[in-house]
N, C-alpha and C. Protein backbone atom coordinates (compact mmCIF):
# COMPACT_ATOMS: atom_id res chain seq x y z
N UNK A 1 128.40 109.53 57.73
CA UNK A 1 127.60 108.52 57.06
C UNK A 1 126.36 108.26 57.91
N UNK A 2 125.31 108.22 57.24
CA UNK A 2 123.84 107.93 58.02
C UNK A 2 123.77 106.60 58.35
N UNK A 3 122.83 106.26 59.25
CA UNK A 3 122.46 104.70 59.24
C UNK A 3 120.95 104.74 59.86
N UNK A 4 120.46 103.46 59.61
CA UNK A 4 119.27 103.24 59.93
C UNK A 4 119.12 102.03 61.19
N UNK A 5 118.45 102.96 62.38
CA UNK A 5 118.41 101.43 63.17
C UNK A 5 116.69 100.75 63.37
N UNK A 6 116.74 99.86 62.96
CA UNK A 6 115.60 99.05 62.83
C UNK A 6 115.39 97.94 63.30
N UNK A 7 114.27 97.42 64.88
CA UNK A 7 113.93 96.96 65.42
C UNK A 7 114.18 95.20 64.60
N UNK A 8 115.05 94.00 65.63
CA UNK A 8 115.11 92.82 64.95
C UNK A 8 113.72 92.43 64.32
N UNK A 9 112.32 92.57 64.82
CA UNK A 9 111.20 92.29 64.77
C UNK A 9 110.90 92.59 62.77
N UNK A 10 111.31 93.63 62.82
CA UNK A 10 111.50 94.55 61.57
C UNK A 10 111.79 94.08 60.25
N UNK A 11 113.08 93.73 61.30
CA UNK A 11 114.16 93.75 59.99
C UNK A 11 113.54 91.65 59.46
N UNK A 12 113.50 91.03 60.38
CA UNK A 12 113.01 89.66 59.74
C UNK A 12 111.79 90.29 58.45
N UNK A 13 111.07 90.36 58.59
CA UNK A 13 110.33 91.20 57.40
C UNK A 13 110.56 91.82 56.31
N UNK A 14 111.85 92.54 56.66
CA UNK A 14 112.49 93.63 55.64
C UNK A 14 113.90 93.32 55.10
N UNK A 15 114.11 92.00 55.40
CA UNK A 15 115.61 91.42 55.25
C UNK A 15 116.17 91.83 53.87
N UNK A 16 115.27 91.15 53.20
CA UNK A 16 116.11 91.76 51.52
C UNK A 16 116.07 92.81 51.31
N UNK A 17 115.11 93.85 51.53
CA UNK A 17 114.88 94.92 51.21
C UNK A 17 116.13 95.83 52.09
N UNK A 18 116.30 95.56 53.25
CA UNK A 18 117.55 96.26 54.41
C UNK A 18 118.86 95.63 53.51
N UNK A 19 118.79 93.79 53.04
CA UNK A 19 120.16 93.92 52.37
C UNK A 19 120.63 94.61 51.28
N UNK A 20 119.33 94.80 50.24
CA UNK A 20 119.47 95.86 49.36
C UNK A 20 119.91 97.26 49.47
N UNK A 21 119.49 97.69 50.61
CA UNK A 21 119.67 99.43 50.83
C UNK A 21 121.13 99.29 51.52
N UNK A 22 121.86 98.52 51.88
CA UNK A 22 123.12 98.12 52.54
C UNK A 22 124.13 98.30 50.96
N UNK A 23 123.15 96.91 50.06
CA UNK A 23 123.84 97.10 49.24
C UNK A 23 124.15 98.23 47.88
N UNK A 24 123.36 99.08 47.74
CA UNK A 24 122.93 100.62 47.43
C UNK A 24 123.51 101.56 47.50
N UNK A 25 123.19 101.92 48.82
CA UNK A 25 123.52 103.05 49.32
C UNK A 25 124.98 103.02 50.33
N UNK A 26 125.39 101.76 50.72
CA UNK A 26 126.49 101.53 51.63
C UNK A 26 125.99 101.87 53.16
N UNK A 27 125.14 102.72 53.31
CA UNK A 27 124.88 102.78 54.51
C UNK A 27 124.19 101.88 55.29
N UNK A 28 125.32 101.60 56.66
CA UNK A 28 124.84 100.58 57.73
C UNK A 28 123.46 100.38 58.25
N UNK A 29 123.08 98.96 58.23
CA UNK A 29 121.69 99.27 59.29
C UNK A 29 122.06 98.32 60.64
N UNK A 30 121.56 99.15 61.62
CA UNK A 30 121.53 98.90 62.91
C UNK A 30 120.60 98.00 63.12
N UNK A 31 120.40 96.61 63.94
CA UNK A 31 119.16 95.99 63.98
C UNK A 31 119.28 95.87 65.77
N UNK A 32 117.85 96.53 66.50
CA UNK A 32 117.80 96.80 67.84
C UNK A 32 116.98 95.81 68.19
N UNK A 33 116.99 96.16 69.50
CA UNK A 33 116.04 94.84 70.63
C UNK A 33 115.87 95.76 71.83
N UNK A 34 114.72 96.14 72.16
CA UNK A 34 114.47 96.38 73.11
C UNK A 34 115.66 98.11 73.52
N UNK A 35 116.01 99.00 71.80
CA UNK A 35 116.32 99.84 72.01
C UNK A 35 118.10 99.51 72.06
N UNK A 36 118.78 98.56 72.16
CA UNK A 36 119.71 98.25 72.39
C UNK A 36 120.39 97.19 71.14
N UNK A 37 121.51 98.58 70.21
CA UNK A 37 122.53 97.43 69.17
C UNK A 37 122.34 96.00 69.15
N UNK A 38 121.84 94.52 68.48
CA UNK A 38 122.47 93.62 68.49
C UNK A 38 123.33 93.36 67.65
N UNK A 39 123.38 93.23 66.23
CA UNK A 39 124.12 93.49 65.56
C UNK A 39 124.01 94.38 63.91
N UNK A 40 124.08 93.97 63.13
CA UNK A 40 124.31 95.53 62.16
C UNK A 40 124.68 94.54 60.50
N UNK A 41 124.19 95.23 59.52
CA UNK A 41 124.14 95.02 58.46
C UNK A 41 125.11 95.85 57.61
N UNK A 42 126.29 95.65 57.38
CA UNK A 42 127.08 96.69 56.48
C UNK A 42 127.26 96.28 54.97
N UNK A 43 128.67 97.36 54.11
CA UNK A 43 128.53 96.60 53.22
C UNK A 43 129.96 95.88 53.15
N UNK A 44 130.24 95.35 51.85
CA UNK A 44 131.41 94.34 52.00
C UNK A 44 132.69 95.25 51.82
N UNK A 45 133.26 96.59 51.97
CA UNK A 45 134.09 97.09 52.15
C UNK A 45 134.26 97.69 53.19
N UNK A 46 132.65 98.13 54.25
CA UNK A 46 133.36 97.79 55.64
C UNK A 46 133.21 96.79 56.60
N UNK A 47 133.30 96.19 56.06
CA UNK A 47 133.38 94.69 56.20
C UNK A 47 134.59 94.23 56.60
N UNK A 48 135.54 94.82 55.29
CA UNK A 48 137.20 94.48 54.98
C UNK A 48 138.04 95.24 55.73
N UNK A 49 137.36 96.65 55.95
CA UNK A 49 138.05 97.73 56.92
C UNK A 49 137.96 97.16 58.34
N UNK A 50 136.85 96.51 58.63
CA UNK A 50 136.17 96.26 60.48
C UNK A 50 137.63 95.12 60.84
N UNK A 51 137.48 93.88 59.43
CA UNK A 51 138.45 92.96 59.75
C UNK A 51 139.79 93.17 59.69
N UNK A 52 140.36 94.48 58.61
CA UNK A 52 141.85 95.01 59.26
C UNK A 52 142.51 95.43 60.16
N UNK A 53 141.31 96.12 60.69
CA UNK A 53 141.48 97.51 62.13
C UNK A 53 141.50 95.49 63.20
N UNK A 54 140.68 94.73 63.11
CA UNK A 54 140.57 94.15 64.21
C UNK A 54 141.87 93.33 64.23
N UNK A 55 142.34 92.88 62.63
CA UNK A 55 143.63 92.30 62.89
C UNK A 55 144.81 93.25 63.71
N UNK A 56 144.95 94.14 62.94
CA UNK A 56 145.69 95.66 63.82
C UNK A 56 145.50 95.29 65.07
N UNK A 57 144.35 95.48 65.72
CA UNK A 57 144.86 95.18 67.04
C UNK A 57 145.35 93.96 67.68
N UNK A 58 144.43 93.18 67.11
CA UNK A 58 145.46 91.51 67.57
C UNK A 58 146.86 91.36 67.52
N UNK A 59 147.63 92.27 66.27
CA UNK A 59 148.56 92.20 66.30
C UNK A 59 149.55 93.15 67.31
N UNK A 60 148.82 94.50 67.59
CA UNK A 60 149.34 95.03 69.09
C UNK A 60 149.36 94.12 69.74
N UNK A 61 147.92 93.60 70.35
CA UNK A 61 147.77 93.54 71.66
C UNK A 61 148.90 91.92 72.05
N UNK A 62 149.46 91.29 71.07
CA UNK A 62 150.10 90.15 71.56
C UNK A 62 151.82 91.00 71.27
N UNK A 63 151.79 91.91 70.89
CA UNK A 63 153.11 92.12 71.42
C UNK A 63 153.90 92.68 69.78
N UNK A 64 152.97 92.75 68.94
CA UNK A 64 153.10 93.47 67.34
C UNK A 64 153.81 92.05 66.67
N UNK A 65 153.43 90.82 67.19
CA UNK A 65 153.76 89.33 66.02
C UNK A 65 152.58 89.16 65.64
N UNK A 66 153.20 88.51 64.40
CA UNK A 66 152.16 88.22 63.01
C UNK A 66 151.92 87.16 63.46
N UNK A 67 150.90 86.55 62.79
CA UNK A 67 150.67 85.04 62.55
C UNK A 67 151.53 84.79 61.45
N UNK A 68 151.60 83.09 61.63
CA UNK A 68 152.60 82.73 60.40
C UNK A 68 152.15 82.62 59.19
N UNK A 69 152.89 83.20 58.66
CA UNK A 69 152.57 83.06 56.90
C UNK A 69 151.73 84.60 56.36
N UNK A 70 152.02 85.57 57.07
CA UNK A 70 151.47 86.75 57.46
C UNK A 70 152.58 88.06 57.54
N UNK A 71 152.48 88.54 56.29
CA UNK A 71 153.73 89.79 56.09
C UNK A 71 153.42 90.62 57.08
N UNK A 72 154.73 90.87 57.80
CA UNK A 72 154.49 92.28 58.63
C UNK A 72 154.16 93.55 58.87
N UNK A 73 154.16 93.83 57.11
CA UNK A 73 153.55 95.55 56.56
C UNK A 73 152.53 94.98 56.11
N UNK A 74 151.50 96.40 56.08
CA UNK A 74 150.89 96.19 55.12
C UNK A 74 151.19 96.24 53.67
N UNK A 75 152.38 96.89 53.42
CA UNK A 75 152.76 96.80 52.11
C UNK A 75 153.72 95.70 51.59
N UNK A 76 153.77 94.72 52.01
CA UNK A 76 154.42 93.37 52.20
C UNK A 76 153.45 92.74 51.60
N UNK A 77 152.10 93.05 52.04
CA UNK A 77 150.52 91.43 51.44
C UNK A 77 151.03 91.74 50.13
N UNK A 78 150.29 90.86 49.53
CA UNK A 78 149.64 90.60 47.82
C UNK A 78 148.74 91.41 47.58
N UNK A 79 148.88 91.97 46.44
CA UNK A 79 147.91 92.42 45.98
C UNK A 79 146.86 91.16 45.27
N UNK A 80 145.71 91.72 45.81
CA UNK A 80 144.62 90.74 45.50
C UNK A 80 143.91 91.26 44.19
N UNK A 81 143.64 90.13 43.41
CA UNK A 81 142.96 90.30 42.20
C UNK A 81 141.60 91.71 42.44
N UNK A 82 141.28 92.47 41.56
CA UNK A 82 139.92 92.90 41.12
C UNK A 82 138.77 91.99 41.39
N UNK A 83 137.96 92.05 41.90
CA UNK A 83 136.71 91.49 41.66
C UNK A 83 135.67 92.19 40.91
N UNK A 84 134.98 91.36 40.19
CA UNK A 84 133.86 92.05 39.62
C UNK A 84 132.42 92.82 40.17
N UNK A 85 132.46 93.77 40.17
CA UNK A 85 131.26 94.40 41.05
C UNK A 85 130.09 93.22 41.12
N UNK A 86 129.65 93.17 42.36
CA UNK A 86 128.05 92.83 42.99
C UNK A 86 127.24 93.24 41.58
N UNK A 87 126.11 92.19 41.41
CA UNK A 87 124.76 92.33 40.45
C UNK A 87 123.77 92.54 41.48
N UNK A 88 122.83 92.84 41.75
CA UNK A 88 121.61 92.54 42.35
C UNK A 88 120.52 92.66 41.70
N UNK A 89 119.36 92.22 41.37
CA UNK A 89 118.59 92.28 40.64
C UNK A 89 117.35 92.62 41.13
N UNK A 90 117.51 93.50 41.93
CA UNK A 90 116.32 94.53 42.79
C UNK A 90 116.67 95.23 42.96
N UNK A 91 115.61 96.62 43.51
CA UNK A 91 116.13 97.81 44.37
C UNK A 91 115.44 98.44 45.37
N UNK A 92 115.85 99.33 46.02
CA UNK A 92 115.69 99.24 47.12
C UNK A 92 114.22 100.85 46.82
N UNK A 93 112.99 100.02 47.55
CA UNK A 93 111.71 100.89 47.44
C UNK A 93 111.48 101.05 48.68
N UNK A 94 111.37 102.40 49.28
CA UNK A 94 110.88 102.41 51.00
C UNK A 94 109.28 102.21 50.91
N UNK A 95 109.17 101.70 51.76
CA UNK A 95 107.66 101.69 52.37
C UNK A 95 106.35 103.11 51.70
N UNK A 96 105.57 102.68 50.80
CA UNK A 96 104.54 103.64 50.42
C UNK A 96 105.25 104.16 48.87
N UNK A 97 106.45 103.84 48.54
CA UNK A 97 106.92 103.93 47.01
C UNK A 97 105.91 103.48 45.93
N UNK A 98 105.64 104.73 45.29
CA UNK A 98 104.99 103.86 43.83
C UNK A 98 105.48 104.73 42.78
N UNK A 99 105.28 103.95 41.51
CA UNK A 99 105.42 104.85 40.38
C UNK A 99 104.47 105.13 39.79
């Protein structure tokens, strides 16, 4: 998967337009400082993946206990309703786009 990393300076400027192409294309954008990750624009399914893998480990690293009220498989949760796909009512034009 590609990503784009684009200077914080940048991205204040290009905010909707970077949340759009996030929301689009799925691919991450990187937002830098001085050449160096601060943090990153994804979309909302890895979003859901970043926050499983991180529960996963919380739940190693204390010794493989759940929190309470918290099935021990993953095939134990609920299945969660469908949601209705994202609308957005723009799209995403790079820099010098015309029709």
């Amino acid at each position: 998967m590609n990503h784009v990393d684009v200077p914080v300076t940048e991205a204040r400027a290009q905010f909707a337009d970077l949340v759009n192409r996030v929301a689009y294309t799925g691919e991450p954008v990187k937002l830098t400082r001085r050449g160096r990750v601060m943090a990153a624009l994804v979309s909302p399914e890895d979003l859901e993946l970043l926050e499983a893998v991180r529960a996963q480990r919380a739940d190693l690293q204390v010794g493989g206990t759940v929190p309470p009220g918290q099935p021990s498989r993953p095939a134990e949760r609920p299945q969660q309703q469908p949601q209705p796909p994202m609308r957005i009512a723009a799209e995403y034009r790079p820099p010098g786009f015309s029709r």
